[in-house]
Structures are given as C-alpha cells and as structure tokens.
Protein backbone atom coordinates (compact mmCIF):
# COMPACT_ATOMS: atom_id res chain seq x y z
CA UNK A 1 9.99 26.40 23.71
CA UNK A 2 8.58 25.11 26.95
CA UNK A 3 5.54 22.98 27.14
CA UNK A 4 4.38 20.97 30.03
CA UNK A 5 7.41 21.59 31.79
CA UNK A 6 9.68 20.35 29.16
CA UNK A 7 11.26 21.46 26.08
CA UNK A 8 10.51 20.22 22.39
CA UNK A 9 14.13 18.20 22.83
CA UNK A 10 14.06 17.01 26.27
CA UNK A 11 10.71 14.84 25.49
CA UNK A 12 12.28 13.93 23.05
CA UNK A 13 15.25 12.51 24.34
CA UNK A 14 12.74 10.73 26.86
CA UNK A 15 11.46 9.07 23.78
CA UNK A 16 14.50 7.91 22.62
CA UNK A 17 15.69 6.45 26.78
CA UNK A 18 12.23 4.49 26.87
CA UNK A 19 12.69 3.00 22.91
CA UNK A 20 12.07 -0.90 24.17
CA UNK A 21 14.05 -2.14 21.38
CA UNK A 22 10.58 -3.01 19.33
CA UNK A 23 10.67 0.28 17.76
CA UNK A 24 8.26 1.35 19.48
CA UNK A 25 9.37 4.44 21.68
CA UNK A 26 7.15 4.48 24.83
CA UNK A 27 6.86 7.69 27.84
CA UNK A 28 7.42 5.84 31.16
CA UNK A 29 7.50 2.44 32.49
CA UNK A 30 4.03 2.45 33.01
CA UNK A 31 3.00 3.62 29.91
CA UNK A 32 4.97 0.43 28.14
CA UNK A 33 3.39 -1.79 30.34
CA UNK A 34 -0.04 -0.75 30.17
CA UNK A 35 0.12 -1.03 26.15
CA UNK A 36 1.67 -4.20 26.42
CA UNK A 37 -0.67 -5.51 28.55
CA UNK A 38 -3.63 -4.48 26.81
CA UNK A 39 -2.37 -5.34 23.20
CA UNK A 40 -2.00 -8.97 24.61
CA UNK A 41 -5.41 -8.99 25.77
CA UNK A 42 -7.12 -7.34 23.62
CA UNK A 43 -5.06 -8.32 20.37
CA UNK A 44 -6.19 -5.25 18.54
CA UNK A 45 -5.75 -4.44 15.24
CA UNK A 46 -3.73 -1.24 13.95
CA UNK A 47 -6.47 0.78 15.06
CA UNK A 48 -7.25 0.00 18.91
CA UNK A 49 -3.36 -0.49 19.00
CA UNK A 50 -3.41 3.09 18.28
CA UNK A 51 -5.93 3.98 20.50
CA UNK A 52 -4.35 1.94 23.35
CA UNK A 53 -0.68 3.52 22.71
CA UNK A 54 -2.16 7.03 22.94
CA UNK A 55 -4.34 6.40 25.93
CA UNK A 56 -1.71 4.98 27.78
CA UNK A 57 0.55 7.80 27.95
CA UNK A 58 -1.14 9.94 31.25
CA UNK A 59 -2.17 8.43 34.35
CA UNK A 60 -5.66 9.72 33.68
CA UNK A 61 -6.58 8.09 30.50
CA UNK A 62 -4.33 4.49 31.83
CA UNK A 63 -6.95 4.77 34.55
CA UNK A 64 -10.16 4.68 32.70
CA UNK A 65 -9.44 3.18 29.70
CA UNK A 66 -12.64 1.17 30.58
CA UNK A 67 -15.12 4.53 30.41
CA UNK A 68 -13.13 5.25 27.46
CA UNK A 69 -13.35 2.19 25.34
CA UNK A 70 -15.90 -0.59 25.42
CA UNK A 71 -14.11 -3.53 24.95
CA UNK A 72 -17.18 -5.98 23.95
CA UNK A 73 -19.15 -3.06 21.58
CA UNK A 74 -15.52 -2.08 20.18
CA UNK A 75 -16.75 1.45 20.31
CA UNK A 76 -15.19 4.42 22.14
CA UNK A 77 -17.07 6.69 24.40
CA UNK A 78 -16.83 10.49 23.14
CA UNK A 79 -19.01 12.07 26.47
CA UNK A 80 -15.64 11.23 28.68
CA UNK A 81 -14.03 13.99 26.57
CA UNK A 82 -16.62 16.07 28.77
CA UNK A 83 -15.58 14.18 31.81
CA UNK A 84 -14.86 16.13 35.03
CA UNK A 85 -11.16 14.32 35.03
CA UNK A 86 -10.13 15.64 31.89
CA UNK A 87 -7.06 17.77 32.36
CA UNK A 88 -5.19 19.74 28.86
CA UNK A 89 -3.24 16.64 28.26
CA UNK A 90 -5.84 13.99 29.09
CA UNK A 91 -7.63 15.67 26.46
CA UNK A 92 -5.35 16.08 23.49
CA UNK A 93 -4.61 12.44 24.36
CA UNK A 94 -8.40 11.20 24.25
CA UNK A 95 -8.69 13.65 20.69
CA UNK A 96 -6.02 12.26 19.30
CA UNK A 97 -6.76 8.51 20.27
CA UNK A 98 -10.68 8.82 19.21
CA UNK A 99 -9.26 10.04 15.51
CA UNK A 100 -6.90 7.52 15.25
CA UNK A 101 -9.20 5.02 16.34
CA UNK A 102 -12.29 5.91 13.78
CA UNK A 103 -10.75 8.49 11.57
CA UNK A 104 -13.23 11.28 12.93
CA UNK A 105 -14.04 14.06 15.21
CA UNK A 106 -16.62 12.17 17.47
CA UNK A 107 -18.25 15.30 19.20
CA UNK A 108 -20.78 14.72 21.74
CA UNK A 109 -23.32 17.73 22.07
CA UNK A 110 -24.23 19.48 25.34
CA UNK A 111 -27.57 19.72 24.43
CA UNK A 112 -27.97 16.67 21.88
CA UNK A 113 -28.26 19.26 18.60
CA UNK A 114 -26.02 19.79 16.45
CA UNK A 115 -24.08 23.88 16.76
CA UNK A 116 -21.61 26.19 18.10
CA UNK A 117 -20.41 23.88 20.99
CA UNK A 118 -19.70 21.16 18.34
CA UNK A 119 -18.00 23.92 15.63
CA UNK A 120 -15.76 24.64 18.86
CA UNK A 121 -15.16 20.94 19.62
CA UNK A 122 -14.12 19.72 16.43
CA UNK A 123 -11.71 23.29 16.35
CA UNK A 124 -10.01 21.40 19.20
CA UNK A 125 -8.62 18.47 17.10
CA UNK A 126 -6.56 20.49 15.13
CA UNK A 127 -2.92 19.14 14.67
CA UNK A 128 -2.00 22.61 16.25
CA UNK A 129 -4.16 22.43 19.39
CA UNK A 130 -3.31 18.62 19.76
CA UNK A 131 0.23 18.53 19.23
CA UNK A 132 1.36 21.60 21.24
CA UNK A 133 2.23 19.62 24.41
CA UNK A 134 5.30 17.24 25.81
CA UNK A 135 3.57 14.01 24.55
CA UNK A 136 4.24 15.43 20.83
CA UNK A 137 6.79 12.96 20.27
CA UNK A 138 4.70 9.98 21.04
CA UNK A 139 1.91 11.63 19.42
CA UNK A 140 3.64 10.59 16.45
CA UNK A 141 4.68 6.87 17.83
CA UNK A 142 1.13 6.64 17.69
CA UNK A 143 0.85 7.52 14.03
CA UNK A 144 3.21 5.32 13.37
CA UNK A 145 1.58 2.54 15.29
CA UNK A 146 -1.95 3.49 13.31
CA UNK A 147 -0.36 3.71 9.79
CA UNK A 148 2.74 1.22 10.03
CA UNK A 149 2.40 1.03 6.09
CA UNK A 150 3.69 4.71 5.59
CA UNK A 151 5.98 4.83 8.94
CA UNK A 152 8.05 1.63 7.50
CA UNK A 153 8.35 3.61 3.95
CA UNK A 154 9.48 6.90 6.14
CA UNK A 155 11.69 4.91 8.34
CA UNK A 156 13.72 3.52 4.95
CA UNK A 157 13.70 6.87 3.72
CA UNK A 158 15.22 8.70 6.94
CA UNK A 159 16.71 5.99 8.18
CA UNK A 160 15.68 4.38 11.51
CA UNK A 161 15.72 7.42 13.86
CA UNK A 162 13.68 9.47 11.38
C-alpha cells in the first residue's frame, strides 16, 4: 500500500533510522529537535508531551504550534483545524494531537450551533481516517508518549521493538 508517497514499511523503517536512543522514535531531524526543544521549555506533562510529539512531525503544525496551543491558558485552539494552512496530514496530525491532548473531539462549528458540520467533523477522528497516512508509525510513538503506563507493559510483552 502506498500512502503519502511511501509504503506502510518504508515509514517505518524511517522510524526505526531516526530512534534517538531514548526510545523515542522521531520522523526527521527537525521533528526531534522541535520536541526536544519544546519539552525543555515547556516541561509538559504526558499530555502536552503528546501533543508536542504529534505536532512536531509536519512543517506546518512545527510552524504554528503557537496558534495551535496557548502556552499560558494551557488550552489548544480547535478553529486552526479550519485554518486555510491545513493540508490532509496537517490535519490528521492536529486530530490526533487535540485527542491526545484532552481526550476529545474538540469541534469548532461554522456557524456556532451545534449539527451536521460537527457529526462530519467528529467522523474525521476516526482511527481509520487518522491513521491512513505515512506518519502512522509515529502516530503510535505518540500513544506511547501519552500512555507510557500501557506502552512500558506492551514493550515487556513484545519485547523492545514491539
């Protein structure tokens, strides 16, 4: 299968290349050094560290974390998932880093009423529609990152590349 260019085992492989020895497998150079750079400064808990890890993996969302995230309020920002910039991956990143981050669909109505456009929306976080793309494999880094109390059982039970 081919998505974004790639197939399911050549991101993959990429994942394993950029593993910094931390265990904590990261897409590019510039994606490890914008997470560690912000989990210094911002020394987040599981949560933002989450966020952070998943936002960092496209150009786009490494760009604006600030319109993302609001550092002082500790809040995201769910209108930038209507942003002009969004692009297919940009937005399955943003999804999955807003329900990592608060464990919810945080739609944002077009019209400020609840209906159809925010039925579609939350149809859109669906592990199928967020998942089917080359940052799969980090997708579940970030999992990991969120939920480090399940990944260290999973990583016992399938050993460390599991």
């Amino acid at each position: 299968m081919i998505i974004d260019g790639q197939t399911y085992t050549q991101a993959v492989e990429g994942a394993r290349r950029m593993d910094t020895g931390n265990g904590i497998r990261f897409a590019s150079p510039e994606h490890r050094d914008f997470y560690s750079g912000r989990a210094q400064a911002l020394k987040p808990d599981v949560c933002l560290k989450a966020l952070i890890y998943t936002l960092g993996l496209c150009d786009d969302t490494r760009r604006r974390l600030d319109s993302i995230y609001d550092v002082k309020g500790r809040t995201i920002n769910p209108e930038t998932i209507h942003a002009p910039w969004q692009t297919g991956s940009s937005l399955k990143a943003c999804r999955l880093a807003f329900n990592l981050f608060n464990d919810g669909v945080p739609t944002v109505s077009y019209d400020g009423a609840p209906g159809i456009g925010d039925m579609n929306e939350c149809k859109l976080y669906s592990a199928s529609d967020i998942f089917c793309c080359s940052f799969a494999p980090y997708f579940f880094e970030a999992i990991r990152i969120r939920y480090p109390e399940y990944a260290a059982h999973l990583r016992r039970e399938c050993g460390e590349n599991g």
